[in-house]
Every structure is written in structure tokens, then in C-alpha cells.
Protein backbone atom coordinates (compact mmCIF):
# COMPACT_ATOMS: atom_id res chain seq x y z
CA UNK A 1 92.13 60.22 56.71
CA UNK A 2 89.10 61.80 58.19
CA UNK A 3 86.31 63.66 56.83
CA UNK A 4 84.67 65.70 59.70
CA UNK A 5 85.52 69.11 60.87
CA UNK A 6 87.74 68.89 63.74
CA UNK A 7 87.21 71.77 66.53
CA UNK A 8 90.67 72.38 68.04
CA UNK A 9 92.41 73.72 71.28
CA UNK A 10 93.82 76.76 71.39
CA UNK A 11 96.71 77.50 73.10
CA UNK A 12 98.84 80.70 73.45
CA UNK A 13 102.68 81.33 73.39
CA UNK A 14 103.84 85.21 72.97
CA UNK A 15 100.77 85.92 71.54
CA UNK A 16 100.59 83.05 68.66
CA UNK A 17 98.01 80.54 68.48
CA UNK A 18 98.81 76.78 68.33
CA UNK A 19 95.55 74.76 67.74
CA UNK A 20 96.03 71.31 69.09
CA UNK A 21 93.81 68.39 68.90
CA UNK A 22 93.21 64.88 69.58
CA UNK A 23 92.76 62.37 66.75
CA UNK A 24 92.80 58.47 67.62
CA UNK A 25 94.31 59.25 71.33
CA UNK A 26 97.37 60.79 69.66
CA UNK A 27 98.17 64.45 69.59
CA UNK A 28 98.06 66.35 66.37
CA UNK A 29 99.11 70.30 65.63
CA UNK A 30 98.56 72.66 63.04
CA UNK A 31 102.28 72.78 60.95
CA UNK A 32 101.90 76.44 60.13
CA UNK A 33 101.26 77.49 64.19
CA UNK A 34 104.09 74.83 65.20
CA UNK A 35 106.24 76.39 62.49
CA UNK A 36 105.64 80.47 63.31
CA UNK A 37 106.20 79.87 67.23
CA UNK A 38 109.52 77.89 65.80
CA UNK A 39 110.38 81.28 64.67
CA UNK A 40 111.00 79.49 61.15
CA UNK A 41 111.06 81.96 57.85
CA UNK A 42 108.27 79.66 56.14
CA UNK A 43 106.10 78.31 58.44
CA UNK A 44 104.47 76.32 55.74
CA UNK A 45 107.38 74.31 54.52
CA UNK A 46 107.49 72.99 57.97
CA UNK A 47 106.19 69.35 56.59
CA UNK A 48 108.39 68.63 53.62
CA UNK A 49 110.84 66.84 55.66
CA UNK A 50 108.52 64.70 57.94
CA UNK A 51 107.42 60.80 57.52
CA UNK A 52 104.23 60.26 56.27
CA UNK A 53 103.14 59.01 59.51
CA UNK A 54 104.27 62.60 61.15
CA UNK A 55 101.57 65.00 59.09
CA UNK A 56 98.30 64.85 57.36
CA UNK A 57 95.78 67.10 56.76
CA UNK A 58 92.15 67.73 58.22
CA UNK A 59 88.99 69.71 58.67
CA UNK A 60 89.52 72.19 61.15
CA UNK A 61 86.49 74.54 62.13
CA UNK A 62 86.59 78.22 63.03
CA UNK A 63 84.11 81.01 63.63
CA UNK A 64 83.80 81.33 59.51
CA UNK A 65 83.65 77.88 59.04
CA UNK A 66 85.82 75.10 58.26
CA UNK A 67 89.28 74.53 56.37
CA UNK A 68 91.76 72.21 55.28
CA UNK A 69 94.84 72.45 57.58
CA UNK A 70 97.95 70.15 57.63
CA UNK A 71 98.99 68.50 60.65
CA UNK A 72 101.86 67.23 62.78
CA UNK A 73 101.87 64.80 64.98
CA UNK A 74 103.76 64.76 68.27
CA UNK A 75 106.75 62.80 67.01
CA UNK A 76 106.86 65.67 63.82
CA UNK A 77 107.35 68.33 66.29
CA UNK A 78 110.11 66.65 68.09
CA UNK A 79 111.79 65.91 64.22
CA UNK A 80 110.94 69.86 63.56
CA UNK A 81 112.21 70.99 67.16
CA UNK A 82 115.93 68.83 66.61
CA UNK A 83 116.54 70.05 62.98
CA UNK A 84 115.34 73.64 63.01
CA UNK A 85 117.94 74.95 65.93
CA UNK A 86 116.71 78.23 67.31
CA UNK A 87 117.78 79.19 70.90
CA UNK A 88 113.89 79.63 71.72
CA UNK A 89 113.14 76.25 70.69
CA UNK A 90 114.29 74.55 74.45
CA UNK A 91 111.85 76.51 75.88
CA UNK A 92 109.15 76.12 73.52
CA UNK A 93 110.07 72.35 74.17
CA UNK A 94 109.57 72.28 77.55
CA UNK A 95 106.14 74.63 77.24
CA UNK A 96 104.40 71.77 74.82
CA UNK A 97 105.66 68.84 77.23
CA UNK A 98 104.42 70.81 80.33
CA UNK A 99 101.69 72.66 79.95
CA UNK A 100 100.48 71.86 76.18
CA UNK A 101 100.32 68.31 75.98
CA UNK A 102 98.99 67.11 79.30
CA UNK A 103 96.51 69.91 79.40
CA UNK A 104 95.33 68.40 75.78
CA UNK A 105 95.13 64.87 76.91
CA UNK A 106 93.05 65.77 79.92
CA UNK A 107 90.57 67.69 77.69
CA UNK A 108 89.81 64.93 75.68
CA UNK A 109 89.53 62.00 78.81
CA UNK A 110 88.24 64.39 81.67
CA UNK A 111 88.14 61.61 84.50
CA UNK A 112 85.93 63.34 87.85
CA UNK A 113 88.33 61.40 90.28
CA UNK A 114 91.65 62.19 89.11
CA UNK A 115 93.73 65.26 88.84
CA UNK A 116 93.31 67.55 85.21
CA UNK A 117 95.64 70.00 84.62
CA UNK A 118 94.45 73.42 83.38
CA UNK A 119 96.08 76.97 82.18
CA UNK A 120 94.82 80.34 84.00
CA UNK A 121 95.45 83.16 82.90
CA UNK A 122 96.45 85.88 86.23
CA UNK A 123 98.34 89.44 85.75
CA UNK A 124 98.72 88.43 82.47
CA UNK A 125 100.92 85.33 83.43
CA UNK A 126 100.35 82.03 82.48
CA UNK A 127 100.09 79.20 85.30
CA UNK A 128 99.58 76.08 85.30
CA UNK A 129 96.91 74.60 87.49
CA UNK A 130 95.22 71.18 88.70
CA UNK A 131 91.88 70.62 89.55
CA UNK A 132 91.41 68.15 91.84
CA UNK A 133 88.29 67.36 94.30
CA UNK A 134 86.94 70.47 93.54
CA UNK A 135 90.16 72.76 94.12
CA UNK A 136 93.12 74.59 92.01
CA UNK A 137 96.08 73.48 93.10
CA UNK A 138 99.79 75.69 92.06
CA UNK A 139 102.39 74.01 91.64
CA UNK A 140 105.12 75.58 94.34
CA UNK A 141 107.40 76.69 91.60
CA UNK A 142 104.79 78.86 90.43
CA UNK A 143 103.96 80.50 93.90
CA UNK A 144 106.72 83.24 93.53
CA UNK A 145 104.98 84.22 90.00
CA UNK A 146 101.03 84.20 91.49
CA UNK A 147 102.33 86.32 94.70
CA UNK A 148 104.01 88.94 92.74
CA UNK A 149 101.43 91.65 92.60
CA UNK A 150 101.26 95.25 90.77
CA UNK A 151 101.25 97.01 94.16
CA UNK A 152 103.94 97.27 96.68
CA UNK A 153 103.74 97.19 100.93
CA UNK A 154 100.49 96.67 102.81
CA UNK A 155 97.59 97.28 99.33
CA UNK A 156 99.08 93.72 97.82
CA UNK A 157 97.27 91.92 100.21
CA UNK A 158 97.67 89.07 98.07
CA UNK A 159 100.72 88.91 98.29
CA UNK A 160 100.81 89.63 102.14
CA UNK A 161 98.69 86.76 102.69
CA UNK A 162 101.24 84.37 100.79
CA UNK A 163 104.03 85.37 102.39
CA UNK A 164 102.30 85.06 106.21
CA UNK A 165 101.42 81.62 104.72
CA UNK A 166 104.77 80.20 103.65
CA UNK A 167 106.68 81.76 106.73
């Protein structure tokens, strides 16, 4: 389908990769990455029961180079997610409609004047962020995890100055 070397996203669940990337305004992920987060015994058989329309394979690049990966669309991850059962796979679910997917969309189309979501990465917690007019903006589910600090009493300070602020 296409020749060049695609450079993808990386994005990071339990310390696995997926490498996401953007081909004709669609999302496309690398099977193997999709199928180890799955938890599945062989990651690479994850494409032998999609469509035709739900994989393909590309040029991905890398530090060393380049290499041929096979991919899976958005709809092949859904197929994978409903008939691999694994109680993890809810949550992995909701992590690639979230955070994954809009965060992937907005790399490709950053638009100045509208919102773009973006990961950060704080006390080694993931949390999802928007950039907007210049600022990050939390979302207020994710205020209890930013204001939990390592320290207790008056050294989190961070976490002093959140609480003052939502009282």
C-alpha cells in the first residue's frame, strides 16, 4: 500500500510500547504491540482472523533504521479486543479511546485555536492534559491523582495548595 518509512507514536501502557500512526486520516497500530498489551500468548498471530481492510503492512522507522511491520487498523483492534476476552482488555479499551486515539488525531491535525489533548508524565502517573490558549488544563477526575504527593503534612505544598484551592 505505501512505500515510505512511516515514523510512529509511541505510547506507553505498563511499560509496553504501542506505536500508533496516522495513514489516510485513519488510525493504524502495530499488531504485535496491540497483541502483547492484549496479554495474548502470540502476539503475532494477532492478524489471521482480521478482514483485509483491518491490517496491512508498512515501513516503520526506528533509531536503526526501518522495517516491515504489520498493521491494524482501528476497527481490527475492536475485532481483536471482542474475541480475545482477557479481564484487562476493558481497561485497555477505554485507555486507546481516551487517551490513545484522540491524542493521535491531534498530532497529526494540530489546529492553534482549538483544544489538543496531550499525555504528561508526573510521579510516574500518566495524565491526560489539554492545551488550550497557551495553558494545561486537568481534567477534574484527574485532580485527586496530580495532588497526591510523596510527602505528607505541610512539605507537599503541592498538594496544600490544591486542597486550599478546591475548598
Amino acid at each position: 500500500m505505501h512505500n515510505e518509512a512511516f515514523t510512529p507514536l509511541t505510547f506507553h501502557r505498563y511499560n509496553r510500547p504501542l506505536r500508533g500512526l496516522m495513514i489516510d486520516n485513519q488510525p493504524w497500530f502495530v499488531a504485535r504491540d496491540i497483541g502483547l498489551l492484549m496479554g495474548h500468548r502470540h502476539p503475532e498471530r494477532i492478524c489471521h482472523s482480521m478482514d483485509d481492510d483491518q491490517i496491512d503492512s508498512v515501513h516503520i522507522a526506528h533509531a536503526g533504521g526501518e522495517e516491515k511491520l504489520s498493521i491494524i487498523s482501528e476497527s481490527g483492534i475492536y475485532r481483536a479486543l471482542c474475541r480475545f476476552t482477557h479481564p484487562e482488555n476493558r481497561n485497555l479499551r477505554r485507555w486507546l479511546t481516551q487517551d490513545v486515539l484522540p491524542t493521535l488525531r491531534d498530532a497529526q491535525s494540530p489546529a492553534t485555536s482549538s483544544p489538543r489533548r496531550s499525555l504528561m508524565t508526573w510521579d510516574a502517573r500518566r495524565i491526560s492534559l489539554l492545551e488550550w490558549q497557551g495553558e494545561l488544563w486537568i481534567p477534574l477526575q484527574a485532580l485527586p491523582a496530580f495532588a497526591q504527593g510523596r510527602a505528607t503534612g505541610k512539605e507537599n505544598t503541592r498538594a496544600n495548595l490544591l486542597a486550599r484551592w478546591l475548598r
